[in-house]
N, C-alpha and C. Protein backbone atom coordinates (compact mmCIF):
# COMPACT_ATOMS: atom_id res chain seq x y z
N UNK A 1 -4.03 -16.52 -14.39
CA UNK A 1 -3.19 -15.43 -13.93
C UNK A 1 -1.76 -15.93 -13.76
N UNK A 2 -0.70 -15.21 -13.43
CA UNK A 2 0.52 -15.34 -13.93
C UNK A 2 1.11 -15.22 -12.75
N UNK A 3 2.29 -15.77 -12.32
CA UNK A 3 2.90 -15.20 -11.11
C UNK A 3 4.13 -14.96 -11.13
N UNK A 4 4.53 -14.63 -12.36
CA UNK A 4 5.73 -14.20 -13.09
C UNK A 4 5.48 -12.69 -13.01
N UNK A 5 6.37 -11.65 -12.43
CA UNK A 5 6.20 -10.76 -12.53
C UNK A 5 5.91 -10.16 -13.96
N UNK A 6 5.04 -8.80 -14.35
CA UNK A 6 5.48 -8.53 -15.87
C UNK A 6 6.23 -7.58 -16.14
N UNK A 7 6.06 -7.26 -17.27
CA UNK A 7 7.40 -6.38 -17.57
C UNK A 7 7.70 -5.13 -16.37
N UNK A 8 6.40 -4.78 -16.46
CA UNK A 8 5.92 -3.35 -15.97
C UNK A 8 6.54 -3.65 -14.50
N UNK A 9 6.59 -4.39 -13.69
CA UNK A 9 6.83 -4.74 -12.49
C UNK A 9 8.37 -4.82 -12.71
N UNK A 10 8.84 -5.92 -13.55
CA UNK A 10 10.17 -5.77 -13.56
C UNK A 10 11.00 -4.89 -13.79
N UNK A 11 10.39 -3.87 -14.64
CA UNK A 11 10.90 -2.13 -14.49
C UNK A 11 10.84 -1.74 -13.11
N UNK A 12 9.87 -1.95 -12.64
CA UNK A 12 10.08 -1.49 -11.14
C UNK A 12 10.74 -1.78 -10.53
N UNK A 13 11.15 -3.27 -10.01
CA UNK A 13 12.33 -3.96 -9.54
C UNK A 13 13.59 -3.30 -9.63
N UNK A 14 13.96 -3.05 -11.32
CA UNK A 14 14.90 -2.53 -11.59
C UNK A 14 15.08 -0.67 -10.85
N UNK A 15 13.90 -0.38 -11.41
CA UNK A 15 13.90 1.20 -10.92
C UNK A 15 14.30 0.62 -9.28
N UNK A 16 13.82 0.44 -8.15
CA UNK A 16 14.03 0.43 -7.12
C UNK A 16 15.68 -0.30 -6.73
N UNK A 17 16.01 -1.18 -7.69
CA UNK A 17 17.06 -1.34 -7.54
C UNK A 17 18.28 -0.27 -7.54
N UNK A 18 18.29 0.17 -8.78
CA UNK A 18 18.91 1.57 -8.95
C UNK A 18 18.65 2.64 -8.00
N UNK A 19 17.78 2.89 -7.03
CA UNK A 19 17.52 3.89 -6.34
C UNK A 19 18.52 3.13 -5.22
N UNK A 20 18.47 2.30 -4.92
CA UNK A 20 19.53 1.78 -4.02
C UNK A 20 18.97 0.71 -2.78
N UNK A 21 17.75 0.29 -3.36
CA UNK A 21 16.69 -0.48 -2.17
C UNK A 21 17.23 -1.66 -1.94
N UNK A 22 16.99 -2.39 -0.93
CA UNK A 22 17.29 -3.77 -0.45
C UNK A 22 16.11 -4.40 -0.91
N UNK A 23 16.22 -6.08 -1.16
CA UNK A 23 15.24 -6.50 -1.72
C UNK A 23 15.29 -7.99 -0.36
N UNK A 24 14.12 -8.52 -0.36
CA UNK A 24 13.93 -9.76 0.09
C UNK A 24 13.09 -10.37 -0.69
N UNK A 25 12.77 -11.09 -0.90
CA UNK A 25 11.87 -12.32 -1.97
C UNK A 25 12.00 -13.47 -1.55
N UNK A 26 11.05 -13.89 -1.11
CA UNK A 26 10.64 -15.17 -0.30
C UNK A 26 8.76 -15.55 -0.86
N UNK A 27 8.19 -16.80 0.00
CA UNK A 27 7.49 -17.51 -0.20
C UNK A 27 6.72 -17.79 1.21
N UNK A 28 5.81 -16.86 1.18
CA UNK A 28 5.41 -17.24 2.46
C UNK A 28 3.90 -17.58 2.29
N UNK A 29 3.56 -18.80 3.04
CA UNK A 29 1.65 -19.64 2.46
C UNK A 29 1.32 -19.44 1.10
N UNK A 30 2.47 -19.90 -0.06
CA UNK A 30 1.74 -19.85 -1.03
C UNK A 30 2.36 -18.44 -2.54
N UNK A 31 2.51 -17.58 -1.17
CA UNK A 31 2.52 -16.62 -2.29
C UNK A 31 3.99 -15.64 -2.30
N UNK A 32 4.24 -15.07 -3.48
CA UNK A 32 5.31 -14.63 -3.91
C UNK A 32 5.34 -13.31 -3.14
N UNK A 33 6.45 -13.10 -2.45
CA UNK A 33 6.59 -11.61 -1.96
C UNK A 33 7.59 -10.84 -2.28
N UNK A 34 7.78 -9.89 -2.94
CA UNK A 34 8.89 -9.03 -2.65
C UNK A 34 8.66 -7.87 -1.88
N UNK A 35 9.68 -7.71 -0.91
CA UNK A 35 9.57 -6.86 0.02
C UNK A 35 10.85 -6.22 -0.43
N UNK A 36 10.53 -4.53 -0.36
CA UNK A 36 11.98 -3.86 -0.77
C UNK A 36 11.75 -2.41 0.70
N UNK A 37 12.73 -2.32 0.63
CA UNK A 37 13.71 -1.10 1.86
C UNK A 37 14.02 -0.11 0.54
N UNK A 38 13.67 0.91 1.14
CA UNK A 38 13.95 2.30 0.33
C UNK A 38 13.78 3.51 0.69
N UNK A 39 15.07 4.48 1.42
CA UNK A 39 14.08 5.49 2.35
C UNK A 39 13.71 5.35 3.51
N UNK A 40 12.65 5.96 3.82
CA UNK A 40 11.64 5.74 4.96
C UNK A 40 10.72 4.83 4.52
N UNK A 41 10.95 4.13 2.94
CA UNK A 41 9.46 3.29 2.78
C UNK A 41 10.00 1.94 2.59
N UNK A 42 9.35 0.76 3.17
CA UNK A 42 8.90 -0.43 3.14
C UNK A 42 7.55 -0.97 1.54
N UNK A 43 7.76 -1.29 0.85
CA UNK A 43 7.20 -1.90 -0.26
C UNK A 43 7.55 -3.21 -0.36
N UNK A 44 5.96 -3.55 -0.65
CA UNK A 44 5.53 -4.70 -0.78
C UNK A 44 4.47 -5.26 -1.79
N UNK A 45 5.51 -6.22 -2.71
CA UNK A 45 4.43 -6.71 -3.61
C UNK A 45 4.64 -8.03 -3.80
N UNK A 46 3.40 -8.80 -4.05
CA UNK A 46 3.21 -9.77 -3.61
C UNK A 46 2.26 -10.94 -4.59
N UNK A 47 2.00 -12.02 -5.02
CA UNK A 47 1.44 -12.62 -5.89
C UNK A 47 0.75 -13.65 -5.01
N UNK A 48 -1.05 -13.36 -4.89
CA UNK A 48 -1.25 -14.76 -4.33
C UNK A 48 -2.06 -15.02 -5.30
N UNK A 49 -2.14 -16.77 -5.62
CA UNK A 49 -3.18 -17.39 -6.76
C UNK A 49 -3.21 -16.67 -7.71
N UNK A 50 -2.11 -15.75 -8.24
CA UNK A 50 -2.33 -15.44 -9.60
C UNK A 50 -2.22 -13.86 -9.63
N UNK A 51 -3.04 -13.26 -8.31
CA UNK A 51 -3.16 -11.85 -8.42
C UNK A 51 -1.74 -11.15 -7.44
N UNK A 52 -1.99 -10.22 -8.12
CA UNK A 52 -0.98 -9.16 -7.56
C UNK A 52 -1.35 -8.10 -7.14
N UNK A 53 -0.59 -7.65 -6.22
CA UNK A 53 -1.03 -6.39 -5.14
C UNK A 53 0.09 -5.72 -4.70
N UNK A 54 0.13 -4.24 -4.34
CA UNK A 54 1.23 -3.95 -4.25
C UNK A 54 0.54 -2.66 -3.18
N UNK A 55 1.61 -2.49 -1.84
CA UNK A 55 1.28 -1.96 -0.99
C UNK A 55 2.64 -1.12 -0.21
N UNK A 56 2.30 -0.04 0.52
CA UNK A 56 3.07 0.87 0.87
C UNK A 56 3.22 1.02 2.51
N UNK A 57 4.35 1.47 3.47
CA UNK A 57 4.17 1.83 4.65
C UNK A 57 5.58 1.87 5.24
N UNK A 58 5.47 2.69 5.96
CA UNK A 58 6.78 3.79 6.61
C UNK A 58 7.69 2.33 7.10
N UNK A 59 9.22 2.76 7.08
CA UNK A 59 9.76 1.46 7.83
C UNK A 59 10.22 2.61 9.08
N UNK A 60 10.22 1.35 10.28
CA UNK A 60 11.03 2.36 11.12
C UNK A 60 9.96 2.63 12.20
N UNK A 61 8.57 2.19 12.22
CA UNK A 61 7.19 2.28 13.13
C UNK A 61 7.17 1.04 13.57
N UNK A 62 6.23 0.83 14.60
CA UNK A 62 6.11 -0.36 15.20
C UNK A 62 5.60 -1.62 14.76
N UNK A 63 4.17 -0.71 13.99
CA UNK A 63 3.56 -2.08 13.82
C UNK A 63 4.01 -2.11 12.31
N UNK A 64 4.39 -1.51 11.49
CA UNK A 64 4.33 -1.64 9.67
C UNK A 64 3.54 -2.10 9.25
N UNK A 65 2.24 -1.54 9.59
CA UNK A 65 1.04 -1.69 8.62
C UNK A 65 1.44 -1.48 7.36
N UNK A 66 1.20 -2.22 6.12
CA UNK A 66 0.99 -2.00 5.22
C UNK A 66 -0.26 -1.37 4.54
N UNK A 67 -0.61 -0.24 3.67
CA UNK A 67 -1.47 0.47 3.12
C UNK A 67 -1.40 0.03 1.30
N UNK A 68 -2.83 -0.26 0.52
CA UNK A 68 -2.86 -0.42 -0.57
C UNK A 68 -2.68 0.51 -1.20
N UNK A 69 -1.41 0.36 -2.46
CA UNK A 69 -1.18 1.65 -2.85
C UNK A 69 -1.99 2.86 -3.51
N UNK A 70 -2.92 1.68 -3.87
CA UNK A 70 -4.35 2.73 -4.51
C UNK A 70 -4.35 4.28 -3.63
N UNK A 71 -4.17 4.13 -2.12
CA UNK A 71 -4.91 5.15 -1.61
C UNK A 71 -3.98 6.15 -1.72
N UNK A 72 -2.47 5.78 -2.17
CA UNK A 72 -1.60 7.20 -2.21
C UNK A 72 -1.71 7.72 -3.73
N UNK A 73 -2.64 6.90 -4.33
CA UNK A 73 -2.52 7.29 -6.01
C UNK A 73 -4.01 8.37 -5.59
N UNK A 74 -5.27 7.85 -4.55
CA UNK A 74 -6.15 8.83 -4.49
C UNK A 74 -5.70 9.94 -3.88
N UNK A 75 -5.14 9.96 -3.18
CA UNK A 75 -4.48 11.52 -2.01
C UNK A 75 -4.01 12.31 -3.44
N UNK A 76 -3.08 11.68 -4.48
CA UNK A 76 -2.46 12.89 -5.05
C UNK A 76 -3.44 13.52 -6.17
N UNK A 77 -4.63 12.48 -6.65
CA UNK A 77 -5.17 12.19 -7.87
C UNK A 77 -6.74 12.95 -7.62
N UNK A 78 -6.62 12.46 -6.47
CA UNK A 78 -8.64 13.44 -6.12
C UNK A 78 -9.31 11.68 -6.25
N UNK A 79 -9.32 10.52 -6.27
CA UNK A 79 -9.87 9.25 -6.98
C UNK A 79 -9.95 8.72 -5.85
N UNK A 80 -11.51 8.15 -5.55
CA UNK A 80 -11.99 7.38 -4.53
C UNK A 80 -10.97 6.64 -4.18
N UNK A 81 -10.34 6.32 -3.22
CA UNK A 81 -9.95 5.18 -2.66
C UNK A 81 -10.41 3.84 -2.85
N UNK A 82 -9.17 2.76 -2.79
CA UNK A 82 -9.77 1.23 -3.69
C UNK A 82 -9.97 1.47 -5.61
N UNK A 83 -10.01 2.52 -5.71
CA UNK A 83 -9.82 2.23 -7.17
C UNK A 83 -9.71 1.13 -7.88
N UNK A 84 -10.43 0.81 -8.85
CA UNK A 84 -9.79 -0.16 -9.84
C UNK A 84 -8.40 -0.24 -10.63
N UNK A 85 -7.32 -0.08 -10.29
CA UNK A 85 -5.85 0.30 -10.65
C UNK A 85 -5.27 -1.54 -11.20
N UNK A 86 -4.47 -1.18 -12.13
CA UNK A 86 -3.83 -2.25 -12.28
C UNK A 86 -2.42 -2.38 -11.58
N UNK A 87 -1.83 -3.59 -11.47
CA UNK A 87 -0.69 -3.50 -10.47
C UNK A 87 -0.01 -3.01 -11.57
N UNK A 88 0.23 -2.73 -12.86
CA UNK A 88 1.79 -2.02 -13.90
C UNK A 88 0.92 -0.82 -13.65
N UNK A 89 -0.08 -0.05 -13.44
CA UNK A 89 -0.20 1.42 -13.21
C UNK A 89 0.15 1.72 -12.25
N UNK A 90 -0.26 0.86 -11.46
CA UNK A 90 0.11 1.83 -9.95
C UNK A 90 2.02 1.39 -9.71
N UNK A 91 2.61 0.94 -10.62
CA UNK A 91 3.68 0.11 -11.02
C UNK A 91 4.53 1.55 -11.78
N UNK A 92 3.99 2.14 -12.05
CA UNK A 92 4.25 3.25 -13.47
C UNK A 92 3.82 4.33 -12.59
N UNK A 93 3.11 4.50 -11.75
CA UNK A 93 2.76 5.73 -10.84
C UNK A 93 3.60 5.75 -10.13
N UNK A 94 4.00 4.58 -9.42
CA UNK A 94 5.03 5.21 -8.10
C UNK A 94 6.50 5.33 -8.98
N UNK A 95 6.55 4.79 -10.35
CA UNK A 95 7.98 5.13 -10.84
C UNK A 95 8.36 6.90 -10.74
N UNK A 96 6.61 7.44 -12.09
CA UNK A 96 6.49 8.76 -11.96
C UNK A 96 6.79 9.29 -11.45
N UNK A 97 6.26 9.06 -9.83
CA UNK A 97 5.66 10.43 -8.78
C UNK A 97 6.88 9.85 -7.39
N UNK A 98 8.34 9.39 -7.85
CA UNK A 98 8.82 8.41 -6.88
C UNK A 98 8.94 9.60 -5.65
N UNK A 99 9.52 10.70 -6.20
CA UNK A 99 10.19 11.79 -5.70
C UNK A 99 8.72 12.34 -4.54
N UNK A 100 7.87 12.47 -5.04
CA UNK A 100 6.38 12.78 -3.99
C UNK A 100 6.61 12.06 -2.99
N UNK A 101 6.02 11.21 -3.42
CA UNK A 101 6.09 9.53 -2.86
C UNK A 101 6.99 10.03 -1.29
N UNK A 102 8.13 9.79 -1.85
CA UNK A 102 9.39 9.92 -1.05
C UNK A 102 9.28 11.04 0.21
N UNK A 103 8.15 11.79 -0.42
CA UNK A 103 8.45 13.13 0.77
C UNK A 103 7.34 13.00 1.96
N UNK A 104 6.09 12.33 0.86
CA UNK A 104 5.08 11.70 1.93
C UNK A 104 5.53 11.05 3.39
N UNK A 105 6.80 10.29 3.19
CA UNK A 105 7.11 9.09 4.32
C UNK A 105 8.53 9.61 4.51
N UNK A 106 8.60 11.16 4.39
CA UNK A 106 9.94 11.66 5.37
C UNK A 106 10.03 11.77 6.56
N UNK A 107 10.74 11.99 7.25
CA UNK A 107 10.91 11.83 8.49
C UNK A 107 9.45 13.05 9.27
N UNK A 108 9.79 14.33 8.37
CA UNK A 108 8.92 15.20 8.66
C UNK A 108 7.59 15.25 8.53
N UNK A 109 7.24 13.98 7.55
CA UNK A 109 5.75 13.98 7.10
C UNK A 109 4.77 13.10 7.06
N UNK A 110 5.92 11.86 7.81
CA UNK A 110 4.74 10.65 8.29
C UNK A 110 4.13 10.35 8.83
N UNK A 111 3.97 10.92 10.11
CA UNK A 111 2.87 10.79 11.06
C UNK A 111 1.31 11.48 10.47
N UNK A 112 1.68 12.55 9.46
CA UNK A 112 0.58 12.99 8.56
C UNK A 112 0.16 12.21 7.38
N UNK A 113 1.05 11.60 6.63
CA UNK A 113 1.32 10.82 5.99
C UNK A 113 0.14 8.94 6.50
N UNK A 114 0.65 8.72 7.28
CA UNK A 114 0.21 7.15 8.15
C UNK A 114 -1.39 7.87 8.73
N UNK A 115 -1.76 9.19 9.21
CA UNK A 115 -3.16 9.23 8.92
C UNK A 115 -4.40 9.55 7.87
N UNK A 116 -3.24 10.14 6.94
CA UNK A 116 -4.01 9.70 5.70
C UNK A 116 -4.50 8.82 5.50
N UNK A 117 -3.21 7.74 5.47
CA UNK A 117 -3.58 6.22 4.49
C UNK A 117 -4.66 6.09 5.57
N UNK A 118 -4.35 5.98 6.71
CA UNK A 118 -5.71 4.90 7.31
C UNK A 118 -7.25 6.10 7.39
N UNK A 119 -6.62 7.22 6.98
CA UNK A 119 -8.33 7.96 6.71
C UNK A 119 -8.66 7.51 5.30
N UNK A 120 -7.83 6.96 4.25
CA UNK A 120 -8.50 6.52 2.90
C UNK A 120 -9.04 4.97 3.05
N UNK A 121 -8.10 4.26 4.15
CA UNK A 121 -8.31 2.90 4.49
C UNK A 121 -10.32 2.87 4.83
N UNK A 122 -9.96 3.67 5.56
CA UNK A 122 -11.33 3.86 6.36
C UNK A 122 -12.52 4.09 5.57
N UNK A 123 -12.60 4.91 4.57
CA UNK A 123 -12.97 5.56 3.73
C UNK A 123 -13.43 4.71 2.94
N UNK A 124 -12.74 3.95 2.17
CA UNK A 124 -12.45 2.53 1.04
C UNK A 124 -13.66 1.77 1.85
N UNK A 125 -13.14 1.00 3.14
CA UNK A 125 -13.85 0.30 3.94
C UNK A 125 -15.82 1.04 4.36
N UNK A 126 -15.71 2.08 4.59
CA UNK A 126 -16.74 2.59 4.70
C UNK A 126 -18.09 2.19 3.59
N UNK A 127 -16.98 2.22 2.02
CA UNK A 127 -18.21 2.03 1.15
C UNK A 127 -18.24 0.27 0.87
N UNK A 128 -17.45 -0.47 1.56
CA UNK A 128 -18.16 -1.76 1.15
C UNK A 128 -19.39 -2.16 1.76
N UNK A 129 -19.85 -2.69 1.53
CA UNK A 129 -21.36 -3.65 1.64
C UNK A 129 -21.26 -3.71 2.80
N UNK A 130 -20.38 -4.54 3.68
CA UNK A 130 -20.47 -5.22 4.77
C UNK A 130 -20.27 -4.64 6.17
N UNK A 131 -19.40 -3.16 5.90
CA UNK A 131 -18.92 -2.29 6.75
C UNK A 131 -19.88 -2.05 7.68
N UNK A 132 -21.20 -1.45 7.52
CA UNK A 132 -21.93 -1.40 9.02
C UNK A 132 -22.39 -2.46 9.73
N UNK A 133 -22.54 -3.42 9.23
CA UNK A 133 -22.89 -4.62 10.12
C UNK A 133 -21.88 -5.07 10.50
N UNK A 134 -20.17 -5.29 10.13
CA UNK A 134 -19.13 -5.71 10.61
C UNK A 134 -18.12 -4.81 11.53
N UNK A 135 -17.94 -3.32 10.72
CA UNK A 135 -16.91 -2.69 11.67
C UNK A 135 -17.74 -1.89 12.83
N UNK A 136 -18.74 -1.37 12.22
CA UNK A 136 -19.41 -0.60 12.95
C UNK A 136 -19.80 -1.02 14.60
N UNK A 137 -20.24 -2.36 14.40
CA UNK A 137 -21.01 -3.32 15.23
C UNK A 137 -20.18 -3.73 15.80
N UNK A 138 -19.09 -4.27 15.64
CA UNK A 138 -17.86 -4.98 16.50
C UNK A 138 -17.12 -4.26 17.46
N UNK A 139 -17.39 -4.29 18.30
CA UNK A 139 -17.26 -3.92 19.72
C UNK A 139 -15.63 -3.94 19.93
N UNK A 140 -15.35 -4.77 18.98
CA UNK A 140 -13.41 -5.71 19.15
C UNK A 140 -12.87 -5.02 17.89
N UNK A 141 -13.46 -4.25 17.26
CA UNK A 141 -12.52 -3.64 16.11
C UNK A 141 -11.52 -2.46 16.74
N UNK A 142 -11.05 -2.35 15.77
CA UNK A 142 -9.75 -1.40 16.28
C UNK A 142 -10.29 -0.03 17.25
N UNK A 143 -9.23 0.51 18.22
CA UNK A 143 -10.63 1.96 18.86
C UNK A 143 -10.64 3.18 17.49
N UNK A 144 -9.56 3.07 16.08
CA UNK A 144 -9.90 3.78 14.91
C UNK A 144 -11.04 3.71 14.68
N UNK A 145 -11.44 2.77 14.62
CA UNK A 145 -12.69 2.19 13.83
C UNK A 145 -13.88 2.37 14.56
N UNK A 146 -13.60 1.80 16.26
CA UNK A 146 -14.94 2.44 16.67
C UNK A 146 -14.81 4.01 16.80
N UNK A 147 -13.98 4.72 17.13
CA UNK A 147 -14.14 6.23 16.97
C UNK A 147 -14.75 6.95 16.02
N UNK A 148 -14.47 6.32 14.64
CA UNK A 148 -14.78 6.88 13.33
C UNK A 148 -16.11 6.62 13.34
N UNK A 149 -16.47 5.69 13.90
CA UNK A 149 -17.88 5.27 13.84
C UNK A 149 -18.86 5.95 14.29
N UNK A 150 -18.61 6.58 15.07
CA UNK A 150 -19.90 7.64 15.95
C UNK A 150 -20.69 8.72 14.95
């Protein structure tokens, strides 16, 4: 795997550049990050050991959870959450749909917006393997998580 961004990414770079985003790019344990300012949104993509991931979340909140972007490609798309997506699609989706995107994490629409993602988070998490014996059971998981759980 490569940790050279590819093309498809570096279109993005560029697209976000042109929109007028701030960029940071640093090295933190290993792995490549770019973090960009744009809007109300915080993006983040990132290269560890080869793979790439690219993730979304409001700037301007406390904690800045980051959300995998998969789950804003399922909200618009109808597509399970976690999807199998490549990072140049979902690279080429948020170029598409920037303008959506954008309205999701307006001032007016993020607090609806930030319970989505973590109802797809949840959702995603729900169908792995490990979820009832780990979130369910853990007494110390988030009170999201035990709530959802009942």
């Amino acid at each position: 795997m490569s940790t050279k961004p590819s093309e498809c990414l570096k279109r993005l770079i560029k697209f976000l550049s042109e929109k007028g985003s701030t960029l940071e790019d640093f090295q933190s344990f290993g792995e490549n990050v770019y973090l960009f300012e744009i809007n109300y949104m915080l993006i983040k993509i990132l290269s560890d050991r080869g793979l790439w991931s690219f993730e979304i979340s409001r700037k301007f909140i406390r904690e800045n959870k980051f959300y995998e972007f998969s789950y804003i490609i399922s909200y618009f798309e109808g597509t399970p959450p976690g999807s199998e997506i490549t990072i140049d699609e979902k690279a080429d989706y948020f170029v598409a749909n920037y303008d959506k995107i954008t309205k999701l994490f307006s001032r007016e629409n993020y607090k609806g917006t930030i319970e989505m993602l973590e109802a797809k988070r949840l959702e995603y998490l729900k169908e792995q393997p490990c979820y009832n014996a780990w979130f369910i059971n853990d007494k110390s998981s988030s009170t999201l998580d035990n709530k959802n759980s009942n």
